[in-house]
Protein backbone atom coordinates (compact mmCIF):
# COMPACT_ATOMS: atom_id res chain seq x y z
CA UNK A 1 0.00 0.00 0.00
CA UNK A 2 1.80 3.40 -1.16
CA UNK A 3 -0.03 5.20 1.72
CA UNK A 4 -0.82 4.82 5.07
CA UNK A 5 -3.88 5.48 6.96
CA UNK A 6 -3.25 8.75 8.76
CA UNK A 7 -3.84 7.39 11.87
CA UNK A 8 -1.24 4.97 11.82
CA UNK A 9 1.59 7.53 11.32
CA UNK A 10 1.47 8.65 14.98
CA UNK A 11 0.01 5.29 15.98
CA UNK A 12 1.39 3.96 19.38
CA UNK A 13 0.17 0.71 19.71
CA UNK A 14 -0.63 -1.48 23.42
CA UNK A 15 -0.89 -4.95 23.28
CA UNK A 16 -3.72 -6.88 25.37
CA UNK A 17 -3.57 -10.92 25.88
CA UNK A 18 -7.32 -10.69 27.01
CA UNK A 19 -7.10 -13.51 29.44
CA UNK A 20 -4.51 -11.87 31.29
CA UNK A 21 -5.92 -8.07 31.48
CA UNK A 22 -8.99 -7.82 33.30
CA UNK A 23 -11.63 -9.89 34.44
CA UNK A 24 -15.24 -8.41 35.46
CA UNK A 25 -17.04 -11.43 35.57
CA UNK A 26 -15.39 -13.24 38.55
CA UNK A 27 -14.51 -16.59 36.47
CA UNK A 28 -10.62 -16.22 36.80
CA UNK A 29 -10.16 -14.74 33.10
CA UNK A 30 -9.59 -11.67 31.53
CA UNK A 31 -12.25 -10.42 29.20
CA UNK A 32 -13.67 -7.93 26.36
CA UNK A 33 -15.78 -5.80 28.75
CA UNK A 34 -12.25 -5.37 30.84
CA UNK A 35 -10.50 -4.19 28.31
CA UNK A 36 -13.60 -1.91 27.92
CA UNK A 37 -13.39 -0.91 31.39
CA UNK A 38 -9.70 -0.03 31.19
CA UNK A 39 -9.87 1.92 27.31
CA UNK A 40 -9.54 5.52 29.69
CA UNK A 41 -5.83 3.82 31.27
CA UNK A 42 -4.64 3.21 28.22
CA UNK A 43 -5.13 6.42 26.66
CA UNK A 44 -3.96 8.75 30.02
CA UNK A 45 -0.56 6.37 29.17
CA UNK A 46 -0.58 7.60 25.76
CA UNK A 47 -0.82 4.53 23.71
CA UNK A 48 -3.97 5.32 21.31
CA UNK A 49 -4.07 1.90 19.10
CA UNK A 50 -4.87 -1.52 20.50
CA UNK A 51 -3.02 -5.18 19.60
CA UNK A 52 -6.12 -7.74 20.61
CA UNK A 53 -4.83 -11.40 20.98
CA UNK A 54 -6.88 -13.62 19.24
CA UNK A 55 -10.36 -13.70 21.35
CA UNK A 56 -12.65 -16.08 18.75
CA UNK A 57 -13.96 -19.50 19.59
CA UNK A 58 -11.16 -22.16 20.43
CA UNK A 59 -10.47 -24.80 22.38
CA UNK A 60 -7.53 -23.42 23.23
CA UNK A 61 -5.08 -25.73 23.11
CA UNK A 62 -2.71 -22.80 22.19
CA UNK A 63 -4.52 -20.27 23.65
CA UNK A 64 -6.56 -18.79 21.02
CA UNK A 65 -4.40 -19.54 18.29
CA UNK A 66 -5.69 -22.18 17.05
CA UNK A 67 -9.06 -20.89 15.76
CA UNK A 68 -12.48 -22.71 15.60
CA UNK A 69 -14.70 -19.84 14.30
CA UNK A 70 -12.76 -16.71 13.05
CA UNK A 71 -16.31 -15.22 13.31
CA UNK A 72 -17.10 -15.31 17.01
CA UNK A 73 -16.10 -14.48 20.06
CA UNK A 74 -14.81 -16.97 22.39
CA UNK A 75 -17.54 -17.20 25.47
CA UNK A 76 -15.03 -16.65 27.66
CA UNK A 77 -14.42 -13.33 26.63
CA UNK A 78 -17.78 -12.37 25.94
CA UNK A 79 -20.18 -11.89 22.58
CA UNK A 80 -19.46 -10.08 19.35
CA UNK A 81 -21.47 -7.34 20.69
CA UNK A 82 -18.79 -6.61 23.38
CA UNK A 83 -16.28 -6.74 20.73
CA UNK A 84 -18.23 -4.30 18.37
CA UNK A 85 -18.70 -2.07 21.54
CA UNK A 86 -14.82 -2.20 22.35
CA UNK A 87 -14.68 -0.83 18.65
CA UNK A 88 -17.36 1.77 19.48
CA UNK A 89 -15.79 2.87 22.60
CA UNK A 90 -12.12 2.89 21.42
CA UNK A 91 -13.20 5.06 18.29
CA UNK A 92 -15.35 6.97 20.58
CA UNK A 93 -12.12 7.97 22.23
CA UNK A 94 -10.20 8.22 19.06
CA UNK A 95 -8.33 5.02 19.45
CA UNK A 96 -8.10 2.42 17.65
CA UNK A 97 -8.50 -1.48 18.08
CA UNK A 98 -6.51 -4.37 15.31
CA UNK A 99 -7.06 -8.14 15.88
CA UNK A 100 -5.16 -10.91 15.25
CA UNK A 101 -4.95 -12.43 12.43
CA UNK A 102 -4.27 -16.27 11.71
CA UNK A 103 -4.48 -17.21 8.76
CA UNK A 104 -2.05 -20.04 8.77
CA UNK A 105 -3.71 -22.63 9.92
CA UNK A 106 -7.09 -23.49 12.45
CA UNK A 107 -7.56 -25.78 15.30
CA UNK A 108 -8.71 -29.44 14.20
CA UNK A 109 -11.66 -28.69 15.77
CA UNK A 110 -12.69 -26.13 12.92
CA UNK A 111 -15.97 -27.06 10.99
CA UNK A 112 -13.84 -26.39 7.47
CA UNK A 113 -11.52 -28.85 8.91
CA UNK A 114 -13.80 -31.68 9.55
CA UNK A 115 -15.76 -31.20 6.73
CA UNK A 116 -11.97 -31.91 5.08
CA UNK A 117 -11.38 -34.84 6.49
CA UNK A 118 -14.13 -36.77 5.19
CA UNK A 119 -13.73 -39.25 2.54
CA UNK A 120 -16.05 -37.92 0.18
CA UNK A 121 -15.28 -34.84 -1.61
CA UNK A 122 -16.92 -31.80 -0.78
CA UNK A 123 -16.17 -27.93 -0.94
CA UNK A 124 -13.80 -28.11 2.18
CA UNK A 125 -11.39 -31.06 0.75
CA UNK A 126 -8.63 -28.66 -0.46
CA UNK A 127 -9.03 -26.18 2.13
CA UNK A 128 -6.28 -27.84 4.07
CA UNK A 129 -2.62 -29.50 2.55
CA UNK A 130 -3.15 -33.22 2.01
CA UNK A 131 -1.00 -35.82 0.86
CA UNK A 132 -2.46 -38.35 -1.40
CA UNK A 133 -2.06 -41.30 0.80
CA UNK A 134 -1.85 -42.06 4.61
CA UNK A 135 1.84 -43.36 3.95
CA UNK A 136 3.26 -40.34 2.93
CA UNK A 137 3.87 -37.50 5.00
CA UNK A 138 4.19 -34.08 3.64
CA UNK A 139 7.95 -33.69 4.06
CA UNK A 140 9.26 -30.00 6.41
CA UNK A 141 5.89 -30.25 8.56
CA UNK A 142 4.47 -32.63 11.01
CA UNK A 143 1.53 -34.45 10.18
CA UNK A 144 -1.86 -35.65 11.25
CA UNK A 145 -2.12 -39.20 10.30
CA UNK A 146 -4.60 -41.55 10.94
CA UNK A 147 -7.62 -39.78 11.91
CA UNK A 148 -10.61 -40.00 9.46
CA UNK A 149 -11.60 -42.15 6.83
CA UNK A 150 -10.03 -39.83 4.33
CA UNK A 151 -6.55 -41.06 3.13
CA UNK A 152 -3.74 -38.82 3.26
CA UNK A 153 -1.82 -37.53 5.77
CA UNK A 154 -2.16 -33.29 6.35
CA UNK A 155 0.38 -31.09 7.31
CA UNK A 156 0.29 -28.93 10.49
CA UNK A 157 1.78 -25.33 11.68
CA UNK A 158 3.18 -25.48 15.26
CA UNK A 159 1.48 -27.67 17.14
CA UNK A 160 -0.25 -31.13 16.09
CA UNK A 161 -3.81 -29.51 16.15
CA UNK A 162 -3.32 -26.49 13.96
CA UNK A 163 -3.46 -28.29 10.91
CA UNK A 164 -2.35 -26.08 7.92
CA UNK A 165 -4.77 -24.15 5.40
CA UNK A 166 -3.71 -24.17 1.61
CA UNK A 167 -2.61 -21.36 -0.25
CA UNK A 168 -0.94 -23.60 -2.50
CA UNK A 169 2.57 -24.58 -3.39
CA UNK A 170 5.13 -22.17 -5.30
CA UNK A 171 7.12 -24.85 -6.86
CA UNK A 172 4.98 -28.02 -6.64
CA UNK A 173 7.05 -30.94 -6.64
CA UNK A 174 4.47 -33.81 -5.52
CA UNK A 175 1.33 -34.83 -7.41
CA UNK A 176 -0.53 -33.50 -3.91
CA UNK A 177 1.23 -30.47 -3.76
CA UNK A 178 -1.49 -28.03 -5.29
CA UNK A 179 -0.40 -24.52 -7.23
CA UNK A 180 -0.88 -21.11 -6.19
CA UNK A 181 -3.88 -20.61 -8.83
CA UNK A 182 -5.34 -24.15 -8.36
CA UNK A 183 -9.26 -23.46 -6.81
CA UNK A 184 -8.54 -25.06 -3.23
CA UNK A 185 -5.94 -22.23 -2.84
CA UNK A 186 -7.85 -19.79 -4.28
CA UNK A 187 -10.81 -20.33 -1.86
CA UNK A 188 -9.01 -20.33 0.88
CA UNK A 189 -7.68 -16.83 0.43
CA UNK A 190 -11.11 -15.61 -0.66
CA UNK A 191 -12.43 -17.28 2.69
CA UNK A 192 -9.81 -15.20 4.59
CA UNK A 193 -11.11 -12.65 2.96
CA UNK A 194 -14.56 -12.93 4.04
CA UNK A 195 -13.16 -13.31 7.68
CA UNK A 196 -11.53 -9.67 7.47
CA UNK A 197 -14.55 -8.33 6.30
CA UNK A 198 -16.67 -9.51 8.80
CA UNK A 199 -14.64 -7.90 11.31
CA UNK A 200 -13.86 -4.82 9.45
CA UNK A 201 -17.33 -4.07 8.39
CA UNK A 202 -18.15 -4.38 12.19
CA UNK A 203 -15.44 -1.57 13.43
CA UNK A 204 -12.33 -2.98 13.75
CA UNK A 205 -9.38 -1.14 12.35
CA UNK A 206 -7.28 -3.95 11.07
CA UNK A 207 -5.31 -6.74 11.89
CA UNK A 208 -1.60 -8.19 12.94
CA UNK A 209 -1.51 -10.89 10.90
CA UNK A 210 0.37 -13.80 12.25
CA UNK A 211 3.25 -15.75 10.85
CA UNK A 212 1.75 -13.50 7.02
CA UNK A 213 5.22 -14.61 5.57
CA UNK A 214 4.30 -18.54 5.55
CA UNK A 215 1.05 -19.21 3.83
CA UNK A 216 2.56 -20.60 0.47
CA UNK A 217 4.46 -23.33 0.62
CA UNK A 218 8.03 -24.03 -1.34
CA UNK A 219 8.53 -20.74 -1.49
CA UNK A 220 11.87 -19.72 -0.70
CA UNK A 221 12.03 -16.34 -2.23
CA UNK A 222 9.05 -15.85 -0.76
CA UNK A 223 6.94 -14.75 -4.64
CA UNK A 224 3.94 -16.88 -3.80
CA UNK A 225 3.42 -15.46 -0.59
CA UNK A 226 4.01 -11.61 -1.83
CA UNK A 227 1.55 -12.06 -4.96
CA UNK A 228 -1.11 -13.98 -2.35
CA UNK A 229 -0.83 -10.60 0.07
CA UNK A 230 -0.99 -8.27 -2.97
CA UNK A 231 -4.56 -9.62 -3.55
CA UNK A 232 -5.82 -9.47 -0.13
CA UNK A 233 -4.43 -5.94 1.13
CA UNK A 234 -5.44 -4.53 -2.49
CA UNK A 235 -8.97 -6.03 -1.42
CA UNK A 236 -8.50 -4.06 1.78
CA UNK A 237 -7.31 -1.11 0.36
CA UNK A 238 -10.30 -0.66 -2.03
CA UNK A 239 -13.25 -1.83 0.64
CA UNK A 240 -11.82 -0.50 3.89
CA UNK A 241 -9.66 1.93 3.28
CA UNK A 242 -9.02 3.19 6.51
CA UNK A 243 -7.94 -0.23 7.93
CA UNK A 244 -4.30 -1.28 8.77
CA UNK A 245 -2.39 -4.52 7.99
CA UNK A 246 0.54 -5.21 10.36
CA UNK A 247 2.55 -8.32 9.48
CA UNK A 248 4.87 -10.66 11.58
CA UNK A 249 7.24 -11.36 8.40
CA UNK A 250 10.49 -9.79 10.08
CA UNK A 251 11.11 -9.26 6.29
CA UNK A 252 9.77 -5.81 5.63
CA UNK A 253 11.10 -5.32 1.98
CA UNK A 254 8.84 -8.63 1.34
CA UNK A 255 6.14 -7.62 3.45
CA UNK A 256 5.81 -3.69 2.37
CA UNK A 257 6.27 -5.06 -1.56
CA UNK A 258 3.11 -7.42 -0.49
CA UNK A 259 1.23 -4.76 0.39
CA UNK A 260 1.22 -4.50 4.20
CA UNK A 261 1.31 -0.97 5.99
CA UNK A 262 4.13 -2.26 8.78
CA UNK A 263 6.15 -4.96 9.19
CA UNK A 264 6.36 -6.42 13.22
CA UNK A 265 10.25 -7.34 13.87
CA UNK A 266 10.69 -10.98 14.73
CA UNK A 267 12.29 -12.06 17.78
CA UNK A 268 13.90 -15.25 16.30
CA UNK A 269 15.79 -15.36 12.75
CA UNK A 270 18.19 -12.87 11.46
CA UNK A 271 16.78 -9.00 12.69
CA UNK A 272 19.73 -9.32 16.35
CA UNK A 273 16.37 -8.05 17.79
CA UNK A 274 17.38 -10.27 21.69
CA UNK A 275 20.63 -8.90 21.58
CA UNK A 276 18.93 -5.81 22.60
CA UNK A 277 17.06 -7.04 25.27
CA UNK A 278 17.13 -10.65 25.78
CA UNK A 279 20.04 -12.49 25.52
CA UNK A 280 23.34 -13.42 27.98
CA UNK A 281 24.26 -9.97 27.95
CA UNK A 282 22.07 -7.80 26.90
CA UNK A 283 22.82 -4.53 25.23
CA UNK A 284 19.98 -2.67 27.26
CA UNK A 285 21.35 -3.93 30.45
CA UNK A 286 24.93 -2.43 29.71
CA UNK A 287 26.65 -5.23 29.33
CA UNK A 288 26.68 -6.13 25.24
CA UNK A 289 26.38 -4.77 21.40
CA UNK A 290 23.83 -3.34 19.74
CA UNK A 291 26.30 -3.30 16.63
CA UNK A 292 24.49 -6.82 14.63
CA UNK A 293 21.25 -5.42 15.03
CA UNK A 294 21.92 -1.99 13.41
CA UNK A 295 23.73 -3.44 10.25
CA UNK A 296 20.74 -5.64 9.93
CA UNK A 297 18.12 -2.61 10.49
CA UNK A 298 20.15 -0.50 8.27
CA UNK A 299 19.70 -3.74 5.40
CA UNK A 300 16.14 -3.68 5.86
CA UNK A 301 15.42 0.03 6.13
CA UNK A 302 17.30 0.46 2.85
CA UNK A 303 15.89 -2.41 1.35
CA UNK A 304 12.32 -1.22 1.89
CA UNK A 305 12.91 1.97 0.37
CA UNK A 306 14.26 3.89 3.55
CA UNK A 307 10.34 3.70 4.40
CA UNK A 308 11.26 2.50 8.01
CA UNK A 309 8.04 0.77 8.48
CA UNK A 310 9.50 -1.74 10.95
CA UNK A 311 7.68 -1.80 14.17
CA UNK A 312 9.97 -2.72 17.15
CA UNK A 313 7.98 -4.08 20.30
CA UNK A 314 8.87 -3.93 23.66
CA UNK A 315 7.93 -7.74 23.89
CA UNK A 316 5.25 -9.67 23.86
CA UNK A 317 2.93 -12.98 24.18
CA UNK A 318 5.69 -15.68 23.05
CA UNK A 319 8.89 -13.45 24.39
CA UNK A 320 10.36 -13.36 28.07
CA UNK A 321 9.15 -9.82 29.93
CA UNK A 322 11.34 -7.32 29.35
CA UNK A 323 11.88 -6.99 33.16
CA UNK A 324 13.44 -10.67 32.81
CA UNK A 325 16.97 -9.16 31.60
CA UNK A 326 16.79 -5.62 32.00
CA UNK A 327 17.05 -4.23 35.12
CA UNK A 328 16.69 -1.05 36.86
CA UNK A 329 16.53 2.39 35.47
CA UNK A 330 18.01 0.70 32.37
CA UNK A 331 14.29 -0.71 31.49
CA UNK A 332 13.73 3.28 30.97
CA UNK A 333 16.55 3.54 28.64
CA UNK A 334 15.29 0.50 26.73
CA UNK A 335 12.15 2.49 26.25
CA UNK A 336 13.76 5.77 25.51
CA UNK A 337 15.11 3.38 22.37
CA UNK A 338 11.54 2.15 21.53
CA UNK A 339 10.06 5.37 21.52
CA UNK A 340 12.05 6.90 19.07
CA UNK A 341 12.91 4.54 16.62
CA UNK A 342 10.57 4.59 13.11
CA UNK A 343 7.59 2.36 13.00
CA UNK A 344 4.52 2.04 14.91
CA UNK A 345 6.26 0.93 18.92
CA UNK A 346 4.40 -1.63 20.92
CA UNK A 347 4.11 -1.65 24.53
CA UNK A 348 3.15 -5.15 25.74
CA UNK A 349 0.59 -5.13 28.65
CA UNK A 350 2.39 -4.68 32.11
CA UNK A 351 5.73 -3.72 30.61
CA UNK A 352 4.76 -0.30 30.95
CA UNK A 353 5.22 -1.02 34.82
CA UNK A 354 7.88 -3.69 34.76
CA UNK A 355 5.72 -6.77 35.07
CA UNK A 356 8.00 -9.48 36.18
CA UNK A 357 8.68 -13.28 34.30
CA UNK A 358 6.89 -15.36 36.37
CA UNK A 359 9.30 -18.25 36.95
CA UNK A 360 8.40 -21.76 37.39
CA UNK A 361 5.01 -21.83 36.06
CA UNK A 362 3.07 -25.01 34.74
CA UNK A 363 2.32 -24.49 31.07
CA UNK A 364 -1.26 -23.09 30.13
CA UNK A 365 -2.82 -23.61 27.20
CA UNK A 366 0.15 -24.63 25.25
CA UNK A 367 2.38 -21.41 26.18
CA UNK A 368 5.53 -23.90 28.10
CA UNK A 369 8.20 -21.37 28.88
CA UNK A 370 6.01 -18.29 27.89
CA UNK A 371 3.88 -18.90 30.33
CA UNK A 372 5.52 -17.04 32.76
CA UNK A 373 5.09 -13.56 30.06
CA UNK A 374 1.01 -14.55 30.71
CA UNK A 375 0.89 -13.84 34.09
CA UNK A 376 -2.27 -11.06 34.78
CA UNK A 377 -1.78 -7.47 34.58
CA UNK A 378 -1.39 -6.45 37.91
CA UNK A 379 -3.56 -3.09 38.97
CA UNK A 380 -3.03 -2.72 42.44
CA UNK A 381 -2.32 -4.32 45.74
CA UNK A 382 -6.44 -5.70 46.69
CA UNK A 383 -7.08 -9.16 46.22
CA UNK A 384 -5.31 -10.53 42.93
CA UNK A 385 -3.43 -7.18 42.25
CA UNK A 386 -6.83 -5.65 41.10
CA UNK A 387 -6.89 -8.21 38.47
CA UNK A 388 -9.81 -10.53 39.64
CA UNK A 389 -12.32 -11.50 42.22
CA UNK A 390 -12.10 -14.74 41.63
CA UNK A 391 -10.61 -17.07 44.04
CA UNK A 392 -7.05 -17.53 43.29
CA UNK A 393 -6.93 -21.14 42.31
CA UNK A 394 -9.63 -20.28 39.51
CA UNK A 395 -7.11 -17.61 37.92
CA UNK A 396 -6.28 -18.46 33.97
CA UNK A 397 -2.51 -17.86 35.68
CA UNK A 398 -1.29 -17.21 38.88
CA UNK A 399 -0.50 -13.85 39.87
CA UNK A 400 3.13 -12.88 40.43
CA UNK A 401 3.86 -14.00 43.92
CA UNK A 402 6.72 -11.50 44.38
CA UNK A 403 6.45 -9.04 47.52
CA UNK A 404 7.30 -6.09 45.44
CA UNK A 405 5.86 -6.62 42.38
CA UNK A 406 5.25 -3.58 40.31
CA UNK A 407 1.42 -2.07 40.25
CA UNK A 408 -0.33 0.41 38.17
CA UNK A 409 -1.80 2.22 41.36
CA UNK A 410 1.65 2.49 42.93
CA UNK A 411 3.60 3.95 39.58
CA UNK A 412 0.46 6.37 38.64
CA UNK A 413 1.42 9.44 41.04
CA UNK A 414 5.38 8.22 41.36
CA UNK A 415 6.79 10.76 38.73
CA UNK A 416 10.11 8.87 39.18
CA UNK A 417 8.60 5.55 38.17
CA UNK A 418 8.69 3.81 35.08
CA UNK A 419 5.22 4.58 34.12
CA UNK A 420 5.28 8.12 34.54
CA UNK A 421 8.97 7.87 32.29
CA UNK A 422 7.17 6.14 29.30
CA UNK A 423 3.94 8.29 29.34
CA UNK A 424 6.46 11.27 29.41
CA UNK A 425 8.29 9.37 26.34
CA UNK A 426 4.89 9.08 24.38
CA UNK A 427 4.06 12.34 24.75
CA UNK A 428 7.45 13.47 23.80
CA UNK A 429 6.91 11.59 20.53
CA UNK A 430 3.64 12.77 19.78
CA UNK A 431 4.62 15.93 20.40
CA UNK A 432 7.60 15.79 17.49
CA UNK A 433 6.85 14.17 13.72
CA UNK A 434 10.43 13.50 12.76
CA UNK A 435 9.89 10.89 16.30
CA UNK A 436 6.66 9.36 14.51
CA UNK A 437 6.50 6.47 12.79
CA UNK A 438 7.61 8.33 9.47
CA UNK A 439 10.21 10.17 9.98
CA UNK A 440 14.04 8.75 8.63
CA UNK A 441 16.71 8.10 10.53
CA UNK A 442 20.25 8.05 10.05
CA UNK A 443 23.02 6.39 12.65
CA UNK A 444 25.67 7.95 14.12
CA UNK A 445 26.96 5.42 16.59
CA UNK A 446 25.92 1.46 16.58
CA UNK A 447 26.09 0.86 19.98
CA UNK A 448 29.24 -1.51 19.86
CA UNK A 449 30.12 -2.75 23.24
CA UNK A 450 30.47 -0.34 25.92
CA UNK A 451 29.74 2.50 23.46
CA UNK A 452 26.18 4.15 23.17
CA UNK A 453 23.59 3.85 20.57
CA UNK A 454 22.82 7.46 19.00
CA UNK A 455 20.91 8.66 15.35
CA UNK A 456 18.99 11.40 14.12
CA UNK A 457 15.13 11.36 13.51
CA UNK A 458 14.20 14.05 10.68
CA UNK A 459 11.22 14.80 8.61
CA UNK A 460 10.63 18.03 6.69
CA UNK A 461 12.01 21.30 8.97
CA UNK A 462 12.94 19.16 12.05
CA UNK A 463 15.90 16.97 13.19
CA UNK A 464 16.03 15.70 16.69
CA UNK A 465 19.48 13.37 17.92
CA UNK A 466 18.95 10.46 20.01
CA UNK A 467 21.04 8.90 22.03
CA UNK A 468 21.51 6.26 24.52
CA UNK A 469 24.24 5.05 26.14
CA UNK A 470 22.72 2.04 28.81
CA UNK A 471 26.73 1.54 29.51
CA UNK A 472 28.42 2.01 33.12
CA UNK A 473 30.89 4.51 31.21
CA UNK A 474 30.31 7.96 29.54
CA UNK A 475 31.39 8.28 25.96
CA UNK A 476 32.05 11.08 23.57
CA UNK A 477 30.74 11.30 20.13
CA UNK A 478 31.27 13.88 17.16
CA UNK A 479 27.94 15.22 15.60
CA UNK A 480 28.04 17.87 12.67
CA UNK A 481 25.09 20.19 13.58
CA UNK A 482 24.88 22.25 16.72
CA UNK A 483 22.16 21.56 19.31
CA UNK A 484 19.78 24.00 19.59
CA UNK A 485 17.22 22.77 22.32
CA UNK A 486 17.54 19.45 24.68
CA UNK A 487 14.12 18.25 24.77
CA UNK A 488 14.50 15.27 26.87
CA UNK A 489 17.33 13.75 29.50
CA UNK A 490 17.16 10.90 31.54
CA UNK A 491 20.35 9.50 34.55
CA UNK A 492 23.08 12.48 34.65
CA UNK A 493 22.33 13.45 30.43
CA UNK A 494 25.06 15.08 28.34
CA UNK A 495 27.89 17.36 27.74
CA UNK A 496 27.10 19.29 24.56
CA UNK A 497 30.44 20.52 23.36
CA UNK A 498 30.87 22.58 19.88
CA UNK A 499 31.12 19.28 17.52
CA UNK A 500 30.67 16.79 20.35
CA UNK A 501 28.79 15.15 22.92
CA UNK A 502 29.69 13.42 25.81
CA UNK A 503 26.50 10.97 26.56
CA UNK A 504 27.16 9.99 30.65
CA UNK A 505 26.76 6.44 31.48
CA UNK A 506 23.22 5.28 31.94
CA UNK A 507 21.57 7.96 30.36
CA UNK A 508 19.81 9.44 27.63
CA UNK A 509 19.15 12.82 26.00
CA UNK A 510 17.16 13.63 23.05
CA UNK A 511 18.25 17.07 21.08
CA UNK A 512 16.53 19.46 18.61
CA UNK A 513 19.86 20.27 15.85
């Protein structure tokens, strides 16, 4: 799409795992009328777009990700009508509100997907990749074998009950392996069509789309999958105009070329994103490089046309907290980052506060070692941090057991606490379009180890340096235009010097040259 919705250039996005947020009906999980309840909270923090986890009918076997009706809301959450009067309330506010999308595959508990599986052929036998007989799996993906009358073996994403929709094969090298133009594909895309529409036509503003740079299969450079997108976000573009197509590709030259709006930065593959934040040493918490992640932002910034249309989040539903490897003040120094970078940012739920990992946690609902991200939001200090009334064994996750762990009522009036740093970072932002999600950037130092990260946000008649040094040592740095107004300075600041700056250790300072 050559241009985005207006309201996604200053968009500032928070994302909600609605079993986790808020629960107002006392059965232990989070909920749409919550999320309602707490719209005026997430605007006084500044964030004015909303990242719903998937909240349709499932059996949940990987928490909501694996979909059994893309068309209604899982009872646990509510009815459509709470949805639609999320949407109604958000916009009433002049926020914003994006599902996610998963288009990849559905639970085997879908009706398409038993309809598939039986042996007769119907108008759901191709909506799913099948192998012509039970002895031959489809080889690269795990398989459900065994299970109907139908013979063939089909391919699954993930886990064993998310078996895989077909958008067709790029290069099909098996009699089973359908094209990209064959009719099974082709009805599945226009079915995930019809899906977005529903939802769209009802008030939502768009959608993250999950895993949107794996639908075709053998398709290495990736072709299939960009000519499949170019249909559906042109189908967007024309009919809803005003929606917004976010895509977890971490390949945003592919993903801006199919026609998305943003790309969402992976946290696995090639982007260095954990070096930042989650790794052994981690260059937030002053101790590594920031250096492998640059050259690799620089290589997709310039390969997408210097568009910088790569949204960074602070974590979320499948990654460790934040809190888990940054520590201290240096969690508002990791946010000073986020905050300024191009892209539409994204604050996961409770990060905002410096929700802790939850160690030691049983898996629920197929989330293992990200369980302990899941844990619910924590408001204040009453009876489940604020979360629920429920009694605490009935909670969809334990609460954080720690003694001090962080709560929204505690941070609100703290002006020294990490919420009151990031609201003051938002507004900041908002306040300044070359901060926005448009505006270029340019590099000035990488943030090799022990040196700070620093570049220059500009858009038309405004250039504003950034830079960070989370390191335990100051460090000087040679800039070619003189500052003409600090705008922002977190820890001791800078030196400003004529051609220089000295950034102190474990601080920040943004500058108006």
């Amino acid at each position: 799409m050559s241009d985005n919705p207006k309201w996604l250039n200053n968009a500032v996005f928070y994302e909600i795992y609605p079993q986790s947020f808020m629960d107002t009906d006392c059965d232990g999980v989070g909920n749409i009328n919550g999320i309602t309840e707490k719209l005026d909270y997430i605007k006084d923090l500044g964030c004015n777009a909303i990242w719903l986890n998937p909240c349709f009918e499932s059996p949940f076997g990987d928490a909501g990700y694996d979909v059994s009706d893309y068309c209604r809301v899982a009872a646990r959450y509510g009815t459509n009508d709470d949805l639609i009067n999320l949407f109604n309330e958000a916009h009433r506010r002049d926020m914003h509100v994006i599902l996610d999308l998963v288009p990849g595959h559905t639970s085997w508990e879908h009706p398409w997907f038993k309809e598939s599986m039986k042996a007769e052929r119907n108008q759901f036998t191709d909506r799913y990749v099948w192998t012509d007989s039970i002895w031959e799996e489809p080889t690269g993906y795990g398989s459900l074998r065994g299970i109907s009358d139908r013979d063939g073996s089909c391919a699954v994403n993930f886990f064993t009950h998310q078996p895989a929709l077909n958008y067709g094969f790029y290069k099909p090298t098996r009699p089973w392996q359908q094209s990209v133009d064959s009719q099974g594909a082709i009805a599945t895309r226009e079915a995930m069509k019809d899906v977005m529409k529903f939802w769209l036509s009802r008030g939502c503003d768009g959608f993250r789309v999950d895993m949107a740079g794996s639908l075709v299969k053998n398709d290495e450079d990736s072709k299939g999958t960009i000519t499949l997108w170019q249909n559906m976000t042109d189908f967007v573009r024309k009919e809803f105009p005003e929606a917004v197509l976010v895509s977890e590709w971490g390949e945003p030259d592919k993903s801006l070329q199919g026609g998305f709006h943003m790309d969402f930065l992976l946290h696995f593959g090639p982007s260095h994103y954990n070096d930042l934040f989650r790794c052994e040493n981690p260059y937030f918490d002053g101790k590594g490089t920031a250096a492998d992640f640059v050259e690799k932002y620089i290589d997709s910034y310039e390969k997408s046309e210097r568009k910088g249309l790569i949204c960074i989040p602070t974590g979320n539903h499948d990654m460790d907290r934040l809190a888990r490897h940054i520590h201290g003040d240096n969690k508002k120094l990791a946010f000073a980052f986020l905050l300024t970078m191009p892209g539409a940012p994204y604050i996961y739920y409770g990060d905002e506060i410096g929700m802790n990992y939850v160690e030691g946690l049983t898996s629920v609902e197929g989330g293992y070692g990200r369980t302990g991200s899941r844990s619910p939001m924590q408001w204040d200090n009453s009876i489940n941090a604020g979360f629920s009334a429920a009694p605490s064994e009935k909670l969809y996750i334990p609460i954080d057991p720690s003694e001090d762990r962080p709560t929204v009522q505690s941070q609100l009036n703290d002006k020294n606490s990490l919420r009151s740093e990031v609201k003051k970072l938002i507004s900041i932002r908002q306040a300044h379009k070359a901060l926005q999600s448009k505006g270029e950037i340019e590099f000035i130092t990488k943030g090799e180890e022990g040196k700070p990260l620093s570049y220059i946000r500009k858009t038309e008649g405004e250039q504003i340096l950034i830079s960070v040094n989370p390191t335990d040592k100051p460090c000087e740095f040679k800039i070619d235009s003189r500052v003409k107004e600090v705008i922002y300075s977190l820890g001791d600041g800078a030196v400003i010097k004529e051609g220089s700056i000295v950034i102190r250790e474990c601080s920040a300072v943004f500058a108006i040259l």
